[in-house]
N, C-alpha and C. Protein backbone atom coordinates (compact mmCIF):
# COMPACT_ATOMS: atom_id res chain seq x y z
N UNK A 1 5.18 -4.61 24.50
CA UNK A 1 6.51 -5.15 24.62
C UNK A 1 7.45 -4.29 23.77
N UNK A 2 8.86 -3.93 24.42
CA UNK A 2 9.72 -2.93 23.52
C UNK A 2 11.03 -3.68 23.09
N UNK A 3 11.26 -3.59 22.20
CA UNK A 3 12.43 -4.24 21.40
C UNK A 3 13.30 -4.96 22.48
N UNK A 4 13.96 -3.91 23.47
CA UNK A 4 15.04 -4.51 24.54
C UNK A 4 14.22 -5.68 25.15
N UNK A 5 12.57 -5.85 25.25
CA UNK A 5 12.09 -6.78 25.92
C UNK A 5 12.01 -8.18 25.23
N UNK A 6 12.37 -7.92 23.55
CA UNK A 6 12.40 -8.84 22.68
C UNK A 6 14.21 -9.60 22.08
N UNK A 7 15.22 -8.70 22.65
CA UNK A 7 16.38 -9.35 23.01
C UNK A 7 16.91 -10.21 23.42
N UNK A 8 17.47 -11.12 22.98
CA UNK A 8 17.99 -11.97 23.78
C UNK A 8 18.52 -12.16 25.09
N UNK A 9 18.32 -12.64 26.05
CA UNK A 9 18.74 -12.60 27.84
C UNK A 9 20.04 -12.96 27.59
N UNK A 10 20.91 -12.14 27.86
CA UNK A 10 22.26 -11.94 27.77
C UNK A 10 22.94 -12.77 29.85
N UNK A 11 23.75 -13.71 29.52
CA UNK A 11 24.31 -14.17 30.64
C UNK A 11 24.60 -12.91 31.90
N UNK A 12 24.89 -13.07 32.76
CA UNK A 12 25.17 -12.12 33.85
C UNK A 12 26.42 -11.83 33.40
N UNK A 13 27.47 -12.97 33.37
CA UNK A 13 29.01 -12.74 33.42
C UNK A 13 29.51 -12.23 32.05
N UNK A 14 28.47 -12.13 31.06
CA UNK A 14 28.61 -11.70 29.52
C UNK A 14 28.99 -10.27 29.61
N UNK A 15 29.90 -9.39 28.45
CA UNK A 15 29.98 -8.35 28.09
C UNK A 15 28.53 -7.52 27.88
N UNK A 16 28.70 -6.02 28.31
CA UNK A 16 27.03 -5.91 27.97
C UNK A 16 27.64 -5.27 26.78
N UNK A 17 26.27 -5.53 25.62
CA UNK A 17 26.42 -5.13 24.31
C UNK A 17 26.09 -3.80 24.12
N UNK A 18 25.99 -3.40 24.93
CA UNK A 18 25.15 -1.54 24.54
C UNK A 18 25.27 -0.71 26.29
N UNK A 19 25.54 0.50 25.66
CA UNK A 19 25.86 1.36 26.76
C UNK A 19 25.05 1.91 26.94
N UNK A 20 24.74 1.85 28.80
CA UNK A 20 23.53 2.62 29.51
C UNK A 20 23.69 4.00 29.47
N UNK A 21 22.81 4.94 29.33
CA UNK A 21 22.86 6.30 29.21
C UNK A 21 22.84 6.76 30.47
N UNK A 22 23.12 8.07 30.57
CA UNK A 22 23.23 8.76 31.88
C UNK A 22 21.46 8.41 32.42
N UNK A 23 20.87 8.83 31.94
CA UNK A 23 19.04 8.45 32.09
C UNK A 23 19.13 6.84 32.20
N UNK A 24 19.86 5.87 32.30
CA UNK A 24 19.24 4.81 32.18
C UNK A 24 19.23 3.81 31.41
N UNK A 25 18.87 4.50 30.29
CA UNK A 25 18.44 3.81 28.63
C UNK A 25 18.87 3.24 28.21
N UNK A 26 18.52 1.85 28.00
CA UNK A 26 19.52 0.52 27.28
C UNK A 26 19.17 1.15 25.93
N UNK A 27 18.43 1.83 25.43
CA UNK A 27 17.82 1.68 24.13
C UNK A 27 18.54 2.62 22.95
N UNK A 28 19.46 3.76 24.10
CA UNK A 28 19.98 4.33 23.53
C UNK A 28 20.91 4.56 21.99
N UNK A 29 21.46 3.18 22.47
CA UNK A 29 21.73 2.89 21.10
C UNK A 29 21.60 2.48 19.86
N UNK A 30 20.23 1.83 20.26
CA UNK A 30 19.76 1.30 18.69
C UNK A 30 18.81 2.22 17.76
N UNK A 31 18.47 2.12 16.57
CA UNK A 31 18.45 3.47 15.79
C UNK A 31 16.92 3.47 16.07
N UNK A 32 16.71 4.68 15.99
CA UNK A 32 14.97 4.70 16.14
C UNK A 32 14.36 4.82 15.16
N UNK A 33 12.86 4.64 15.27
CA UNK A 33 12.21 3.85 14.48
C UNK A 33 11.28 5.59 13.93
N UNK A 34 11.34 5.64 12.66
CA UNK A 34 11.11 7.48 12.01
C UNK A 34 9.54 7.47 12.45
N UNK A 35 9.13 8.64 12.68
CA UNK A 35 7.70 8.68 12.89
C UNK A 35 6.83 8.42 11.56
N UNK A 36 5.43 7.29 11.95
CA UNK A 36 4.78 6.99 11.10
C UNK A 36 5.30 6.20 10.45
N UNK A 37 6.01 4.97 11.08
CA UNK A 37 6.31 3.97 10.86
C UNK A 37 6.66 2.87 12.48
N UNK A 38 6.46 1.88 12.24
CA UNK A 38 6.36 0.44 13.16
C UNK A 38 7.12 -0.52 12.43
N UNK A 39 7.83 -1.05 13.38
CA UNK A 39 8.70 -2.59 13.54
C UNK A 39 7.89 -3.34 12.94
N UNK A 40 7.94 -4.29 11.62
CA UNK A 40 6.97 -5.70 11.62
C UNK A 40 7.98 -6.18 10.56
N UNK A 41 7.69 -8.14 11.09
CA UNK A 41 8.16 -9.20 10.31
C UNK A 41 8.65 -8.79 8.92
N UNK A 42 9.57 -9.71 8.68
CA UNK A 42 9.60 -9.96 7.13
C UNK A 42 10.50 -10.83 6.44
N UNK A 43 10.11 -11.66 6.40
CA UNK A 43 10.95 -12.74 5.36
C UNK A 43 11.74 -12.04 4.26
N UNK A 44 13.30 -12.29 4.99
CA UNK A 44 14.40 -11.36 3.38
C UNK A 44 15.14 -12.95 3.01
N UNK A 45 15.17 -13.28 1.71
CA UNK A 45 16.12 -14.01 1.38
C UNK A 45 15.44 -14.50 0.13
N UNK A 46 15.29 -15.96 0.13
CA UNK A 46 14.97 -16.32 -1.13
C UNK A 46 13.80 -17.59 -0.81
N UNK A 47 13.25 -18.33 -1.65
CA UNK A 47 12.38 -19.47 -0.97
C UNK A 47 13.22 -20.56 -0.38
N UNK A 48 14.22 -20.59 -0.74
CA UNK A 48 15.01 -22.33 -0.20
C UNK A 48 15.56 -21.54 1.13
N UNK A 49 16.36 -19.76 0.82
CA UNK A 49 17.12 -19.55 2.46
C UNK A 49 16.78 -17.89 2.32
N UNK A 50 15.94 -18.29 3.52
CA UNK A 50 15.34 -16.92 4.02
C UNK A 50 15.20 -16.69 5.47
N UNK A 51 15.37 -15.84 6.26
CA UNK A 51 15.13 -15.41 7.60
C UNK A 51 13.94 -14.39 7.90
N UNK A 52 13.72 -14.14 9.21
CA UNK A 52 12.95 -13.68 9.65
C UNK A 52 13.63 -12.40 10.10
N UNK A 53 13.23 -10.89 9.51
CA UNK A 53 13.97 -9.72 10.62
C UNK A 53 12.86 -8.66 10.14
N UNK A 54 13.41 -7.75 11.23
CA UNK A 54 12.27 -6.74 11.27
C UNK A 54 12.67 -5.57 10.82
N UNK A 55 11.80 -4.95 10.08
CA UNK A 55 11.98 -3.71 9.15
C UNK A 55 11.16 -2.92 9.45
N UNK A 56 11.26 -1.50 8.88
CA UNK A 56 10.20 -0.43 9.29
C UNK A 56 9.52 -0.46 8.14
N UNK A 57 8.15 -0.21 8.08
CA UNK A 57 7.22 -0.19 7.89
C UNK A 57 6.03 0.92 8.02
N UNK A 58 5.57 1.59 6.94
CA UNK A 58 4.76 2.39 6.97
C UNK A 58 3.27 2.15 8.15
N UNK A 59 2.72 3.41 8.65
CA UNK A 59 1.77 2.95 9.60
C UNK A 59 0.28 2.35 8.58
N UNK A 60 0.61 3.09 7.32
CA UNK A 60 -0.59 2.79 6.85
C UNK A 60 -0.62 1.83 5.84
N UNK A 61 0.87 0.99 5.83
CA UNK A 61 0.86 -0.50 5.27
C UNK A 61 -0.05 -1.50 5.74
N UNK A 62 -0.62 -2.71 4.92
CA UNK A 62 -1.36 -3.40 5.02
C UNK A 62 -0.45 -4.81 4.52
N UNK A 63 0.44 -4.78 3.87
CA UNK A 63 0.76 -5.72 3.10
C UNK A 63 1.29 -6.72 3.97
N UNK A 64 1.43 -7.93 3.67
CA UNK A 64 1.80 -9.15 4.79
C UNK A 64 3.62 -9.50 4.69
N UNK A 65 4.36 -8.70 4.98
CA UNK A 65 5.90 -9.19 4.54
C UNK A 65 6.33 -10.29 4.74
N UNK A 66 5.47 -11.19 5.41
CA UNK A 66 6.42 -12.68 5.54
C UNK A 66 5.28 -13.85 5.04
N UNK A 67 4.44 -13.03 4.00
CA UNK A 67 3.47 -14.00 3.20
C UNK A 67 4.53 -14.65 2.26
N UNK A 68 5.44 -14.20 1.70
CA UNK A 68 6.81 -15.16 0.67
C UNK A 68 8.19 -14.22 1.09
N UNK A 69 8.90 -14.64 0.76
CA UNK A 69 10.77 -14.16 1.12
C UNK A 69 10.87 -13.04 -0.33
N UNK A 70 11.70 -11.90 0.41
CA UNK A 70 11.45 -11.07 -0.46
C UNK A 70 12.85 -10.54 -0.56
N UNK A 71 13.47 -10.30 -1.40
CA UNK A 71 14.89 -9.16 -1.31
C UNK A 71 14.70 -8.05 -0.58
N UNK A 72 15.30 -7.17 0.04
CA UNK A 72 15.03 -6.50 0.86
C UNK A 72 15.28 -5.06 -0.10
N UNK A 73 15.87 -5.44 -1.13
CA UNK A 73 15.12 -4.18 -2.05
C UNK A 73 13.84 -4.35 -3.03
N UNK A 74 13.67 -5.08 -2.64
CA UNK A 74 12.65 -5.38 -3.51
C UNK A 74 11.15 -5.29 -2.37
N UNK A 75 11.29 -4.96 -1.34
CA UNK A 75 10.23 -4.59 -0.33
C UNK A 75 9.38 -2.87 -0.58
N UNK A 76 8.31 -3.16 -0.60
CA UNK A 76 7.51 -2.02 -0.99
C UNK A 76 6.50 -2.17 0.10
N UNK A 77 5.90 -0.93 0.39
CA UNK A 77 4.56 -0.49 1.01
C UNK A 77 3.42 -0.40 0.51
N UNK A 78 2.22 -1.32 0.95
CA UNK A 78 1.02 -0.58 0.10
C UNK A 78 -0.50 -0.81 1.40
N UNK A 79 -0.79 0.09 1.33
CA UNK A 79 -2.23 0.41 1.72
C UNK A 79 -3.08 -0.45 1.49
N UNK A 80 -4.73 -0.52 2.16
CA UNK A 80 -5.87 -1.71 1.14
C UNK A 80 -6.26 -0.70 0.08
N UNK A 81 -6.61 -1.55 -1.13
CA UNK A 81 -6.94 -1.37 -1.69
C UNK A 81 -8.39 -0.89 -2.05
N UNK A 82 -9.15 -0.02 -3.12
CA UNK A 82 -10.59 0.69 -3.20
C UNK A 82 -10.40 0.19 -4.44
N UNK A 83 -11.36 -0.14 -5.26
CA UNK A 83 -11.60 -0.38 -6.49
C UNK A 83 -12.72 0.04 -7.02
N UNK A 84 -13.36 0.59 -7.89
CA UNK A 84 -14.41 0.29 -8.93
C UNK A 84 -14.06 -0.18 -10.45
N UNK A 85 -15.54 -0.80 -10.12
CA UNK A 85 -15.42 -1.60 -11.52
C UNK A 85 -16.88 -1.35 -12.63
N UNK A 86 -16.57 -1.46 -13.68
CA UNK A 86 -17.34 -0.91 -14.52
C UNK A 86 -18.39 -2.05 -15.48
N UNK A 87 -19.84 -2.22 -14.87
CA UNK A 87 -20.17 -3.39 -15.52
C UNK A 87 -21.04 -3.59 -16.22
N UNK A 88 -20.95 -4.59 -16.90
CA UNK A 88 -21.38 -4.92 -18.18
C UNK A 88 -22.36 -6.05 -18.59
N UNK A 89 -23.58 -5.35 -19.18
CA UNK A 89 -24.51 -6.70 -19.49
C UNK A 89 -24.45 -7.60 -20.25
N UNK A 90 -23.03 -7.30 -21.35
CA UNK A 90 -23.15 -8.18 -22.54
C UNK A 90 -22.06 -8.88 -22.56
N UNK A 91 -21.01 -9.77 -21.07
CA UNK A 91 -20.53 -10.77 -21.18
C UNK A 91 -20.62 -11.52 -20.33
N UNK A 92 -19.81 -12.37 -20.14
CA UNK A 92 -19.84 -13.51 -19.01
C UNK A 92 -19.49 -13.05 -17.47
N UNK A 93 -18.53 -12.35 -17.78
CA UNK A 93 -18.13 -12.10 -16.19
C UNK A 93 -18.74 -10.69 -15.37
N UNK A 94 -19.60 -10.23 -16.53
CA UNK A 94 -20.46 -8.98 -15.90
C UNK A 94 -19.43 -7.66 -15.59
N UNK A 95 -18.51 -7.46 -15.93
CA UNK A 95 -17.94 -6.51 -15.48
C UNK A 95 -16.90 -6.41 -16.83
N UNK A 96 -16.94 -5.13 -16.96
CA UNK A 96 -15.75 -5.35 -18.50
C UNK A 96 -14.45 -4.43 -17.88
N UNK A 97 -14.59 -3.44 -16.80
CA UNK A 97 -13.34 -2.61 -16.22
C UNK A 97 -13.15 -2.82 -14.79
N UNK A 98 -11.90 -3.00 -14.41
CA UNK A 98 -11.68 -2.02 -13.01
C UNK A 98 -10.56 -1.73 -12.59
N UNK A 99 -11.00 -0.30 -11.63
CA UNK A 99 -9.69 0.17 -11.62
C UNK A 99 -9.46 0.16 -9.78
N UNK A 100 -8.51 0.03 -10.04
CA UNK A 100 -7.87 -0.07 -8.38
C UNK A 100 -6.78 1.29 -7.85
N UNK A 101 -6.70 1.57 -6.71
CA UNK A 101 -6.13 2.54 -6.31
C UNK A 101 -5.78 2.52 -4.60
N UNK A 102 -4.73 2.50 -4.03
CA UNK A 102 -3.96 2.33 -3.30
C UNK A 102 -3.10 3.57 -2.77
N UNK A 103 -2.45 3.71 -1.40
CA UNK A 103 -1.34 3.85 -1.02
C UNK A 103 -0.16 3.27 -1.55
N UNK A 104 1.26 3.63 -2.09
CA UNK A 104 2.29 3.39 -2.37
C UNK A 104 3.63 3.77 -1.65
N UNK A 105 4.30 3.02 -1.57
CA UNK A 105 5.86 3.56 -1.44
C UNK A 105 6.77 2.00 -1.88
N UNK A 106 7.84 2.93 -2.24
CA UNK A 106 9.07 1.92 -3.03
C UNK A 106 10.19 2.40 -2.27
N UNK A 107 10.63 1.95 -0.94
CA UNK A 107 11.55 2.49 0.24
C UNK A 107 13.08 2.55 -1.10
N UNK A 108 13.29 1.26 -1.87
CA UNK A 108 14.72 1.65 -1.89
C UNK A 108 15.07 1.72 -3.46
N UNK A 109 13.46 2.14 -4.02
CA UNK A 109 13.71 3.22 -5.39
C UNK A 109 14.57 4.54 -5.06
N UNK A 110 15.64 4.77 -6.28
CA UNK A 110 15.95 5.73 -6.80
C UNK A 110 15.65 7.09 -7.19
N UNK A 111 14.23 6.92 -7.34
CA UNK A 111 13.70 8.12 -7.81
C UNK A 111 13.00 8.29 -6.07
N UNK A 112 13.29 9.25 -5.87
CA UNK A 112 12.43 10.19 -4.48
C UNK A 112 11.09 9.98 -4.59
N UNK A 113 10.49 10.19 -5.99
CA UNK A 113 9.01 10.36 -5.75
C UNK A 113 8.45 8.69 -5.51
N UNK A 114 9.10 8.03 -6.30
CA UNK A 114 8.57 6.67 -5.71
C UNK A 114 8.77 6.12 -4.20
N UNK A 115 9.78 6.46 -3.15
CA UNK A 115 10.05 6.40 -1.81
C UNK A 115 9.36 7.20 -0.97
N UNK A 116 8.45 8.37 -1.69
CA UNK A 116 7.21 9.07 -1.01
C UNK A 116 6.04 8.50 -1.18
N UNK A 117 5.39 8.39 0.22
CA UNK A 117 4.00 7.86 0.10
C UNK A 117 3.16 8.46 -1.46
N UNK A 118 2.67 7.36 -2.00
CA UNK A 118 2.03 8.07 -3.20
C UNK A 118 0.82 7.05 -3.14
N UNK A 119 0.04 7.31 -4.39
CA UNK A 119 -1.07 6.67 -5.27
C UNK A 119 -0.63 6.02 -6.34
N UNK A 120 -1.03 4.69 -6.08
CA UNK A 120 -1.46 3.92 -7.30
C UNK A 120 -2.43 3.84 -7.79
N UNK A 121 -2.90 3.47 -8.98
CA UNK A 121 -3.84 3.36 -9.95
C UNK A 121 -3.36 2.16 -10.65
N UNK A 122 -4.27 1.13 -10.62
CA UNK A 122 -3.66 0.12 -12.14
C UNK A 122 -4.95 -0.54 -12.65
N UNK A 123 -5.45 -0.80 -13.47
CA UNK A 123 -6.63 -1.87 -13.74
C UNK A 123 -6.06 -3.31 -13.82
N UNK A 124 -5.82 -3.96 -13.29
CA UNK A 124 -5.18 -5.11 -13.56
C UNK A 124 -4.46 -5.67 -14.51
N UNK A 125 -4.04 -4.54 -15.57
CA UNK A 125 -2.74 -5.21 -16.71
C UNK A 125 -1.32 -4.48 -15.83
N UNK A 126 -0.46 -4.84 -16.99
CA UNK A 126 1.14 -4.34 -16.07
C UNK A 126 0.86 -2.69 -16.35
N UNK A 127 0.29 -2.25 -17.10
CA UNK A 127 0.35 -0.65 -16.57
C UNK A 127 -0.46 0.06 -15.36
N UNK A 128 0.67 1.07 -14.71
CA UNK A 128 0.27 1.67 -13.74
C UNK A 128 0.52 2.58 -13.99
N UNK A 129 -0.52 3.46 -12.80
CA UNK A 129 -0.11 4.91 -12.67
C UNK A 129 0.09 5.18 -11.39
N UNK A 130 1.43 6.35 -11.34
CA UNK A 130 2.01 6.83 -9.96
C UNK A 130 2.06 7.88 -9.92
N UNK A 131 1.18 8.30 -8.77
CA UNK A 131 -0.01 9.77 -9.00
C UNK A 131 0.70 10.39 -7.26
N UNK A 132 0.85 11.78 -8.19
CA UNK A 132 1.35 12.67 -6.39
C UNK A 132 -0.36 13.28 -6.15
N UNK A 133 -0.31 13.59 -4.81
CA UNK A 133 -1.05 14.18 -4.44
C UNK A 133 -2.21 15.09 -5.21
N UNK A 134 -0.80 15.64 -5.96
CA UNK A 134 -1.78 17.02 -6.70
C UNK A 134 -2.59 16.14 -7.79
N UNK A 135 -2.05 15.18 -8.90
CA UNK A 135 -2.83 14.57 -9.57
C UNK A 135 -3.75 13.77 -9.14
N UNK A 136 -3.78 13.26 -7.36
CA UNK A 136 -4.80 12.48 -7.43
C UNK A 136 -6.14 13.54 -7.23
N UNK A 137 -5.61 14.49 -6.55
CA UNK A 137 -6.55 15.46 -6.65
C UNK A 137 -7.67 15.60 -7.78
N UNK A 138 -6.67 16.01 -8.87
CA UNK A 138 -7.06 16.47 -10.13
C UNK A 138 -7.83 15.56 -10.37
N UNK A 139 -7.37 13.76 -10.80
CA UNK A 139 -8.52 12.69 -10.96
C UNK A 139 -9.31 12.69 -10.54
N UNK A 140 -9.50 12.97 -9.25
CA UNK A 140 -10.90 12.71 -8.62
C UNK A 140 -12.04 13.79 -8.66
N UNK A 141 -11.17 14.97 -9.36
CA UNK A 141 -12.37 15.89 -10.26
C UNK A 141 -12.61 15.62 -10.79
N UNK A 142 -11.94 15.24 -12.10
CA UNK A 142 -12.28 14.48 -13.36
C UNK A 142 -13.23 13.60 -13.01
N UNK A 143 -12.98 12.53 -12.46
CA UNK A 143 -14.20 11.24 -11.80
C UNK A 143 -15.49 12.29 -11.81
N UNK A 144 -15.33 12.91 -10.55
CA UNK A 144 -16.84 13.59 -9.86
C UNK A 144 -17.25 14.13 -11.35
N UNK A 145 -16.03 14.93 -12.95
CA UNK A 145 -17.03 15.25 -13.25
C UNK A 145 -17.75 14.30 -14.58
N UNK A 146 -16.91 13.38 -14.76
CA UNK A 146 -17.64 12.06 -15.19
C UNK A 146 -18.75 10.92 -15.01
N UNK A 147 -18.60 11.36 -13.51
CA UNK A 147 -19.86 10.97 -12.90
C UNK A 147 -21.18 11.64 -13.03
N UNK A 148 -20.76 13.12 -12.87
CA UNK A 148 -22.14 13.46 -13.44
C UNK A 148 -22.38 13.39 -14.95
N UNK A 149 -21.58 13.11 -16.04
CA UNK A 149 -21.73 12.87 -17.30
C UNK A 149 -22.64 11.85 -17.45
N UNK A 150 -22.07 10.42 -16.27
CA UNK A 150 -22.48 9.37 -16.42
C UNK A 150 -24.44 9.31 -15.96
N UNK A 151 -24.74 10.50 -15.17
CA UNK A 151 -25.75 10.39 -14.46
C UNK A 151 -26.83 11.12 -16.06
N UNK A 152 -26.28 12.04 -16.11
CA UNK A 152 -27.20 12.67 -17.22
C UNK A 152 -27.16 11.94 -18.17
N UNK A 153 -26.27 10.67 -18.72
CA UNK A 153 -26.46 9.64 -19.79
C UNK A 153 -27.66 8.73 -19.10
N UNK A 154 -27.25 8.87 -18.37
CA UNK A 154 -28.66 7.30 -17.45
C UNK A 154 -30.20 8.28 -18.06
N UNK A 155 -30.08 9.58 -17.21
CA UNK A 155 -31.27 10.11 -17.60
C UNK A 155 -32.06 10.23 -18.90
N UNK A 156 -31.03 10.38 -19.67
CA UNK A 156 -31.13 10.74 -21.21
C UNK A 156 -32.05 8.98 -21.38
N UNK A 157 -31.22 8.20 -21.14
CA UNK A 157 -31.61 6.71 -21.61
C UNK A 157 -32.98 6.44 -21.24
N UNK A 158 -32.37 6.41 -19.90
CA UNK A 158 -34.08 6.40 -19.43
C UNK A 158 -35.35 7.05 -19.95
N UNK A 159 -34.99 8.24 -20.33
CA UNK A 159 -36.28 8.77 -21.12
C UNK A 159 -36.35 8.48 -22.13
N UNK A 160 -35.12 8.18 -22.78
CA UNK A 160 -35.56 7.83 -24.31
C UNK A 160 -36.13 6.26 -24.44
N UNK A 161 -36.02 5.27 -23.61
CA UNK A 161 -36.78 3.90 -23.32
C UNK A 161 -37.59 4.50 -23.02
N UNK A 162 -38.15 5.62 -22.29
CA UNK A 162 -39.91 5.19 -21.72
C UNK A 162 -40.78 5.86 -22.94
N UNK A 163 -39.63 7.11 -23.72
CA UNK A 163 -40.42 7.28 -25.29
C UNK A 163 -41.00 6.34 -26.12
N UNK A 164 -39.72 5.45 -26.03
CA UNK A 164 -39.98 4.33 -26.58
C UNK A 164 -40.88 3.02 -26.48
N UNK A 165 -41.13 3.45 -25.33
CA UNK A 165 -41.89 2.58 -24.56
C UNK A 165 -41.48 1.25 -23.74
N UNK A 166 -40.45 1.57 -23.64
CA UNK A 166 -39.61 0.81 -23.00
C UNK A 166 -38.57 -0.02 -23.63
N UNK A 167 -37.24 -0.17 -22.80
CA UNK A 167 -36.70 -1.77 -23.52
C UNK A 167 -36.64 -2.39 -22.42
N UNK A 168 -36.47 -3.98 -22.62
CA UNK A 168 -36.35 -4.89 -21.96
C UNK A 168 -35.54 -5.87 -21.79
């Protein structure tokens, strides 16, 4: 279904609201929609008075815009989320870290780099990190080469328990 099919049925004897193009095209006039982005819902207003209208939207948004009423600057893009978490035998909730990392955009930030698709990073307190390309790059060397840090610590352990004769 295309937008003009989602218009209101305008009377016969009514003014028409938009001019047909030499081709045809009712559609001509309404603004088009930028590549790598789609039309979807979104509650703009407040909780007591809010409406329903449609905004563009990243293709690789996930987020639900008409899960609560939102200012319409205050509308952001985000991707699903990947997490690891880092865990732990010596408390209650078994896990003592994690970090999360996402797709970003902030359409009607100020700063450019936040209105470019980016990376988030946050562990669940209010600090974040807003990572371009090149740094997520860079992290995820760092990771790979922490990971193998982390692998040759396992090894190390492991042998030094079976020196030991084990722990338990």
């Amino acid at each position: 279904m295309t937008i003009i099919d989602r218009l209101p049925q305008i009377a016969s004897d009514a003014p028409v609201p938009y001019t047909v193009t030499d081709a045809g095209n009712r559609a001509a006039d309404l603004p088009a929609i930028q590549p790598g982005y789609r039309l979807v819902p979104a509650l703009i207003g407040t909780r007591s008075a809010h409406q329903l209208a449609y905004i563009e939207c990243a293709n690789w948004c996930t987020e639900d815009h008409t899960e609560y009423p939102y200012m319409l600057d205050d509308i952001a893009h985000q991707g699903d989320e990947a997490h690891v978490s880092v865990p732990s035998f010596d408390n209650a909730f078994g896990v003592a870290h994690c970090l999360n990392a996402r797709l970003y955009s902030d359409p009607a930030s100020s700063d450019p780099r936040m209105r470019a698709a980016h990376i988030l990073a946050d562990d669940d307190t209010p600090l974040q990190a807003h990572l371009t390309e090149e740094m997520a790059d860079q992290l995820a060397d760092d990771f790979a080469a922490f990971a193998a840090h982390l692998r040759r610590l396992a090894r190390s352990a492991r042998l030094a328990n079976q020196t030991a004769g084990g722990a338990e």
